[in-house]
Protein backbone atom coordinates (compact mmCIF):
# COMPACT_ATOMS: atom_id res chain seq x y z
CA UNK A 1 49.38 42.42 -5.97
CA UNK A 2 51.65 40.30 -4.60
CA UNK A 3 49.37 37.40 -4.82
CA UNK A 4 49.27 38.25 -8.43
CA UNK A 5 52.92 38.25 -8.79
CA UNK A 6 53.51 35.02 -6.87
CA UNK A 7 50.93 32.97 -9.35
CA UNK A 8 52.06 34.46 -12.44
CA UNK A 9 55.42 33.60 -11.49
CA UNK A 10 54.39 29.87 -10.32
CA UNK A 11 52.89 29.74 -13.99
CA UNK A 12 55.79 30.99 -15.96
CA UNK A 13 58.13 28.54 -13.93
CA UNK A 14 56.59 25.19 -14.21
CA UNK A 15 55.54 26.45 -17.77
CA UNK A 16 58.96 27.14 -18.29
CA UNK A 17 60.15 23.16 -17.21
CA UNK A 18 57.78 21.93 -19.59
CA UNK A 19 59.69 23.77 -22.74
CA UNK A 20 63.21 22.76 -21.37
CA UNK A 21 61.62 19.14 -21.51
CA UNK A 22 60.33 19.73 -24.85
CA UNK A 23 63.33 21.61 -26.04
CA UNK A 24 65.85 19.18 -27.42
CA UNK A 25 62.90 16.38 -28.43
CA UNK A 26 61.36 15.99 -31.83
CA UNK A 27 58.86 18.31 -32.33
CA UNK A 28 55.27 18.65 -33.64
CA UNK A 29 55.42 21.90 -35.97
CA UNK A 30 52.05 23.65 -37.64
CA UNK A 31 51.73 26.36 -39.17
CA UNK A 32 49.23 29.16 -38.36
CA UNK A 33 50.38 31.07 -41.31
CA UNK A 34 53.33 31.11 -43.90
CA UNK A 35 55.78 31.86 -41.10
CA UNK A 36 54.26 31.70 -38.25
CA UNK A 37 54.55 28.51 -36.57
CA UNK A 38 52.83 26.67 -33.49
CA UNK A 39 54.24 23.43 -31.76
CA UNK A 40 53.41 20.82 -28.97
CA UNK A 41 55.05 22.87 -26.23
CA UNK A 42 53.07 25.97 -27.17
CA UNK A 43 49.97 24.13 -26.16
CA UNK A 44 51.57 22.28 -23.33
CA UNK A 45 53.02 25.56 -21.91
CA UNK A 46 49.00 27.18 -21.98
CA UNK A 47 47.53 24.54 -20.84
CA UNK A 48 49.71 24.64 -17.62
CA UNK A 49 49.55 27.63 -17.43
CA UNK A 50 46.03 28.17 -17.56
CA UNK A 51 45.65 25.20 -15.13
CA UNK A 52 47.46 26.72 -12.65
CA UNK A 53 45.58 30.41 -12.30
CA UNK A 54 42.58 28.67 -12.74
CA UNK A 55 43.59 26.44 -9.64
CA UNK A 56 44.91 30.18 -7.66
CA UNK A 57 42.92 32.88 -9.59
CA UNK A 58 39.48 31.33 -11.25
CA UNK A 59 37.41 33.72 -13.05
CA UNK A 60 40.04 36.25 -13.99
CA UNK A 61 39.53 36.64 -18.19
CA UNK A 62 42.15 34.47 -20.25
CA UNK A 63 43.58 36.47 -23.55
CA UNK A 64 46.20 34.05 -24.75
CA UNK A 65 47.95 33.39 -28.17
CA UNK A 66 47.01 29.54 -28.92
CA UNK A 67 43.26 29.35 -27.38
CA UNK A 68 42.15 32.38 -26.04
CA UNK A 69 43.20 34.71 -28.71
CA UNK A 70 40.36 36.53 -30.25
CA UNK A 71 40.11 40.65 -28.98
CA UNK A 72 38.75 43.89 -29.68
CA UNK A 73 39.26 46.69 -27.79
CA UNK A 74 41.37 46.58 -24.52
CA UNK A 75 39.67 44.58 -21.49
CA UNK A 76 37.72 46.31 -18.89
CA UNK A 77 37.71 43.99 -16.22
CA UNK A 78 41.41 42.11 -15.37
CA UNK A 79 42.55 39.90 -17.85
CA UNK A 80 45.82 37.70 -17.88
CA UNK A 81 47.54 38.11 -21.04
CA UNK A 82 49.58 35.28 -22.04
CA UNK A 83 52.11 33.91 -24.43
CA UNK A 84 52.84 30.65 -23.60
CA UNK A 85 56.16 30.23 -26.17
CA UNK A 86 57.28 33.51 -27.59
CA UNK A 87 60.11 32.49 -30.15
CA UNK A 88 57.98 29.54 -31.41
CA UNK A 89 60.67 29.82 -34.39
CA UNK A 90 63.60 29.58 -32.62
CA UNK A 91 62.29 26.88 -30.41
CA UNK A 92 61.11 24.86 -33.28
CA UNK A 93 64.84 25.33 -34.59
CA UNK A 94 66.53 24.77 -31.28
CA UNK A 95 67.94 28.39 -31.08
CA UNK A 96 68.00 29.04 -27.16
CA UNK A 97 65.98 31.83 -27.62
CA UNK A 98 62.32 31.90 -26.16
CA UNK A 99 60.13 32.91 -23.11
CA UNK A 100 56.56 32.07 -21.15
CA UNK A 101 55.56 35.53 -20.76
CA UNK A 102 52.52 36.13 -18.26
CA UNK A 103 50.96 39.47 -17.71
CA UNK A 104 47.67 41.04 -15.49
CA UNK A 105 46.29 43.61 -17.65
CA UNK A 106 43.89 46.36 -15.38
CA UNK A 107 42.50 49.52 -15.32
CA UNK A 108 43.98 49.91 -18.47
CA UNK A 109 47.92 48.75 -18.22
CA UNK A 110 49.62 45.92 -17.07
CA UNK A 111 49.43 45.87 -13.21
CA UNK A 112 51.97 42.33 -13.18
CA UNK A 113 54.42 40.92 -15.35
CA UNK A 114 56.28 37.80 -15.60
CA UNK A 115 58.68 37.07 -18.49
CA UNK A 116 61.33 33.73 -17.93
CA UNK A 117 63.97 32.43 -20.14
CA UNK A 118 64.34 28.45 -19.18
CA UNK A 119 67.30 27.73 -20.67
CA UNK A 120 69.00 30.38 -19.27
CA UNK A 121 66.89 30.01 -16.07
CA UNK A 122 66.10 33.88 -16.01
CA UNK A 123 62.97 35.17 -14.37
CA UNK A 124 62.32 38.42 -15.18
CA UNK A 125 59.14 40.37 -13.08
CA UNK A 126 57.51 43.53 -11.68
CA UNK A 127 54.44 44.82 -10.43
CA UNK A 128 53.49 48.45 -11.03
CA UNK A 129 55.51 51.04 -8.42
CA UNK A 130 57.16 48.03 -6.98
CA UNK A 131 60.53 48.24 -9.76
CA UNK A 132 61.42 45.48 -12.15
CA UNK A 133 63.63 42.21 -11.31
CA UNK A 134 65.75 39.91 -12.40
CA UNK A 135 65.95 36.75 -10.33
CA UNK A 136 66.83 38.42 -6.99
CA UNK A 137 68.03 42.03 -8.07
CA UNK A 138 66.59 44.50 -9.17
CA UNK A 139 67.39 46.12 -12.49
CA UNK A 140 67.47 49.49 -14.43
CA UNK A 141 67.69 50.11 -18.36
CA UNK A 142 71.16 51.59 -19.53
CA UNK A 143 72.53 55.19 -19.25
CA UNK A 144 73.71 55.34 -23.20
CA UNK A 145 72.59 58.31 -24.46
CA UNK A 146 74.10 58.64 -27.48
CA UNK A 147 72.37 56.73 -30.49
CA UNK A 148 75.63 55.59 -32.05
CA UNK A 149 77.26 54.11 -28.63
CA UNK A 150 73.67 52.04 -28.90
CA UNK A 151 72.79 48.40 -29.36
CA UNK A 152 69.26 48.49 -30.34
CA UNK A 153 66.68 45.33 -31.01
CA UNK A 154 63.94 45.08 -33.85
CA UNK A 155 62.33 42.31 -34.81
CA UNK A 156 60.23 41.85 -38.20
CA UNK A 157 56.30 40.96 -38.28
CA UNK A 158 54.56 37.52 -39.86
CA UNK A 159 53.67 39.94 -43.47
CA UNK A 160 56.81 40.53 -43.83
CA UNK A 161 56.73 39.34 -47.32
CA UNK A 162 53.76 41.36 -48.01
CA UNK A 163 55.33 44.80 -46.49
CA UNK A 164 59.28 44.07 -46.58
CA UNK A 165 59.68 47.67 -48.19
CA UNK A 166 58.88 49.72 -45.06
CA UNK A 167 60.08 47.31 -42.80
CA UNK A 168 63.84 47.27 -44.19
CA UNK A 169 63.55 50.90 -44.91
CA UNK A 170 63.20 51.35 -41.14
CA UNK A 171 66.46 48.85 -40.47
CA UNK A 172 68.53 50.87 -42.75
CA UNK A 173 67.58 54.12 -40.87
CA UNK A 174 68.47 52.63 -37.68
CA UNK A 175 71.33 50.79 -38.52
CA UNK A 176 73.02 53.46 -39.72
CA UNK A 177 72.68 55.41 -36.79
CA UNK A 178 73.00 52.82 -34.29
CA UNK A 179 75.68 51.02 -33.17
CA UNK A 180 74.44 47.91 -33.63
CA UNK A 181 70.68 46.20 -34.49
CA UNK A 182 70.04 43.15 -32.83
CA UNK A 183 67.03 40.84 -33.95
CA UNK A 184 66.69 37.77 -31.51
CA UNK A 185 63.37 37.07 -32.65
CA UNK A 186 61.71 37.18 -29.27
CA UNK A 187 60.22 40.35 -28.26
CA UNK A 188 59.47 39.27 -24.51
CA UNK A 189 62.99 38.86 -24.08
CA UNK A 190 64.22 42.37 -26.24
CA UNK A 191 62.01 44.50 -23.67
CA UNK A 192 63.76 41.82 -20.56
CA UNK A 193 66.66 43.16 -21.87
CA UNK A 194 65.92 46.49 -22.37
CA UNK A 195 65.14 46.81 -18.73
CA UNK A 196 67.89 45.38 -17.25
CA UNK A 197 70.37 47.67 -19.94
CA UNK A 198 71.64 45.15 -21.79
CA UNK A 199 69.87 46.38 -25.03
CA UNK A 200 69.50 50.67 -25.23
CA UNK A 201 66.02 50.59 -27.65
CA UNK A 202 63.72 48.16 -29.40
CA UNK A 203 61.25 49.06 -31.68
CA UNK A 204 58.99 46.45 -33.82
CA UNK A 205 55.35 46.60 -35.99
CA UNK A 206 52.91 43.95 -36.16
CA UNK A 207 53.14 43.14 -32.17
CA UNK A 208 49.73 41.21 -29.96
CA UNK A 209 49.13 42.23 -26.64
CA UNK A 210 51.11 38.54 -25.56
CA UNK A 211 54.32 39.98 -27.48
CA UNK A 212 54.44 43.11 -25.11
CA UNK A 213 51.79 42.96 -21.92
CA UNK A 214 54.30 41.90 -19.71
CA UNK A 215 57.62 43.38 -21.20
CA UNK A 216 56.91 46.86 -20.92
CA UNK A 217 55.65 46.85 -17.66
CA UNK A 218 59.46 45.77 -16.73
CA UNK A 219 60.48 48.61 -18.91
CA UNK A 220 58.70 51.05 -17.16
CA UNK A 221 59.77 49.66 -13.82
CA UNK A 222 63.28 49.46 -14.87
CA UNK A 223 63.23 53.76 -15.48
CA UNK A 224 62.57 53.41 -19.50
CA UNK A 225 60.00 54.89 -22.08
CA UNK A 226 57.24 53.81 -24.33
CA UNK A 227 55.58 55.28 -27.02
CA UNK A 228 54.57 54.73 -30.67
CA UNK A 229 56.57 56.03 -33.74
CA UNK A 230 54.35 59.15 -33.44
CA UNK A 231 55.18 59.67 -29.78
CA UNK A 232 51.33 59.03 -28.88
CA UNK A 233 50.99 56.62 -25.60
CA UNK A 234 51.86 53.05 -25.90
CA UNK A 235 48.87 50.19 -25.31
CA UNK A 236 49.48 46.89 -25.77
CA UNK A 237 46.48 46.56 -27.79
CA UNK A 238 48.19 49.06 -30.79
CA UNK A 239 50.20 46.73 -32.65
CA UNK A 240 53.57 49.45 -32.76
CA UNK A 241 56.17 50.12 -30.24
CA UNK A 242 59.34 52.00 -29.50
CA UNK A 243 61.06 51.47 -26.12
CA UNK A 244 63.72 52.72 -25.13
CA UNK A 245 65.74 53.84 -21.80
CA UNK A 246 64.00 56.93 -22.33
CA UNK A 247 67.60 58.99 -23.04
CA UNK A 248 67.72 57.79 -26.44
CA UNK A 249 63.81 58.16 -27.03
CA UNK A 250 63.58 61.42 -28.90
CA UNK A 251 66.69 60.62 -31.26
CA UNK A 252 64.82 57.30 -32.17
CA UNK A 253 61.26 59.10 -32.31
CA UNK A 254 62.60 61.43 -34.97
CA UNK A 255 64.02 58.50 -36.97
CA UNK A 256 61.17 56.47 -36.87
CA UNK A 257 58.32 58.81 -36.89
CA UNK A 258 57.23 58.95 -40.72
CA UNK A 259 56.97 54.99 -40.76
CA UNK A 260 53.90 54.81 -38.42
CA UNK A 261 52.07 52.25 -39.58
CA UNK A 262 49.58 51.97 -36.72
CA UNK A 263 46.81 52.26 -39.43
CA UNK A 264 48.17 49.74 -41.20
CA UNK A 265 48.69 47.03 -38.61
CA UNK A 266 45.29 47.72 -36.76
């Protein structure tokens, strides 16, 4: 495991110093879909990244949002699961908010996890029952455990356009319970900061296993809880998620239960 960890976290690094280098040059922007952009540092982030487990860790599966994305059901055998930009839109904008996230999915969860912020040179990791960390301490999600004392995250899927209704009808029921909604735009970085209790709750629709793999390992680390709207288990391979640091789970559950679109989104 530790192995694991230290290669992951090799990865995310140097991937990381490749999108600070890329960050404030001209970029190279195509789109994969209406909204949903992919630029020359995506691909230069995976291909680093891939070159350096395959250099540490060959013939470990590669699931991976520019080349190796194409899944079914959830891997048998270990698999990394890897977004090599998440925030594609804010990088391609220059809004300092993105992350390399890096994850080792087995024996059905995420055994590693490695989620860094370059610009704000944060490394965020864990490894299952060894806690979650933030550069050299170790974190826990909040104590809030009233909804409206709660800052809680969202972010909104690439069909937006196509299923706005549910979507804001889901904002408006938090947000006017909450204390405030956040929506960075990076969901690596809302369950980060869920586990180290700077955000209370995130929820979100339309997520890939590269959105959440390595994120909710660090929420689980950190002391916090996962489901879907319906309460059922969480699995990065069902495309719905509520997190939270668990006190505020069943307030949120009831909230967001009748918009479970896990049909919808599979």
């Amino acid at each position: 495991m530790k192995n694991l960890l230290r290669v992951a976290t090799e990865a995310a690094l140097k991937a990381g110093a490749v999108l600070q280098e890329c960050y404030e040059q001209p970029h190279q922007i195509r789109h994969k879909g209406a909204i949903d952009l992919v630029t020359e540092a995506d691909l230069a982030s995976e291909k680093l990244i891939l070159g350096v487990l395959q250099d540490n860790l060959s013939g470990i599966k590669i699931l991976s949002e520019e080349s190796f994305a194409s899944y079914g059901k959830p891997p048998t055998e270990p698999a990394w699961i890897i977004d090599p930009l998440d925030g594609t839109t804010n990088f391609a904008h220059n809004f300092p908010w993105f992350a390399v996230s890096i994850a080792l999915y087995d024996k059905g969860g995420s055994q590693v996890g490695v989620i860094y912020n370059p610009i704000q040179k944060e490394l965020f990791c864990a490894a299952r029952g060894g806690g979650a960390w933030l550069n050299d301490r170790r974190i826990k999600v909040s104590e809030i455990s009233s909804l409206q004392n709660a800052l809680v995250a969202t972010g909104f899927p690439y069909d937006i356009r196509e299923k706005s209704d549910p979507i804001l009808a889901m904002l408006k029921t938090v947000l006017t319970h909450a204390q405030g909604v956040r929506r960075p735009g990076a969901a690596t970085l809302d369950l980060a900061y869920l586990a180290c209790g700077r955000l209370d709750a995130f929820w979100e629709v339309g997520l890939k296993p590269w959105d959440t793999a390595a994120g909710y390992l660090l929420v689980e680390e950190a002391g916090g809880m996962l489901s879907n709207f319906n309460g059922s288990p969480f699995s990065p391979f069902i495309p719905e998620l509520l997190a939270s640091n668990s006190l505020l789970h069943k307030d949120l559950a009831a909230l967001l239960h009748g918009f479970s679109t896990v049909a919808s989104y599979a």
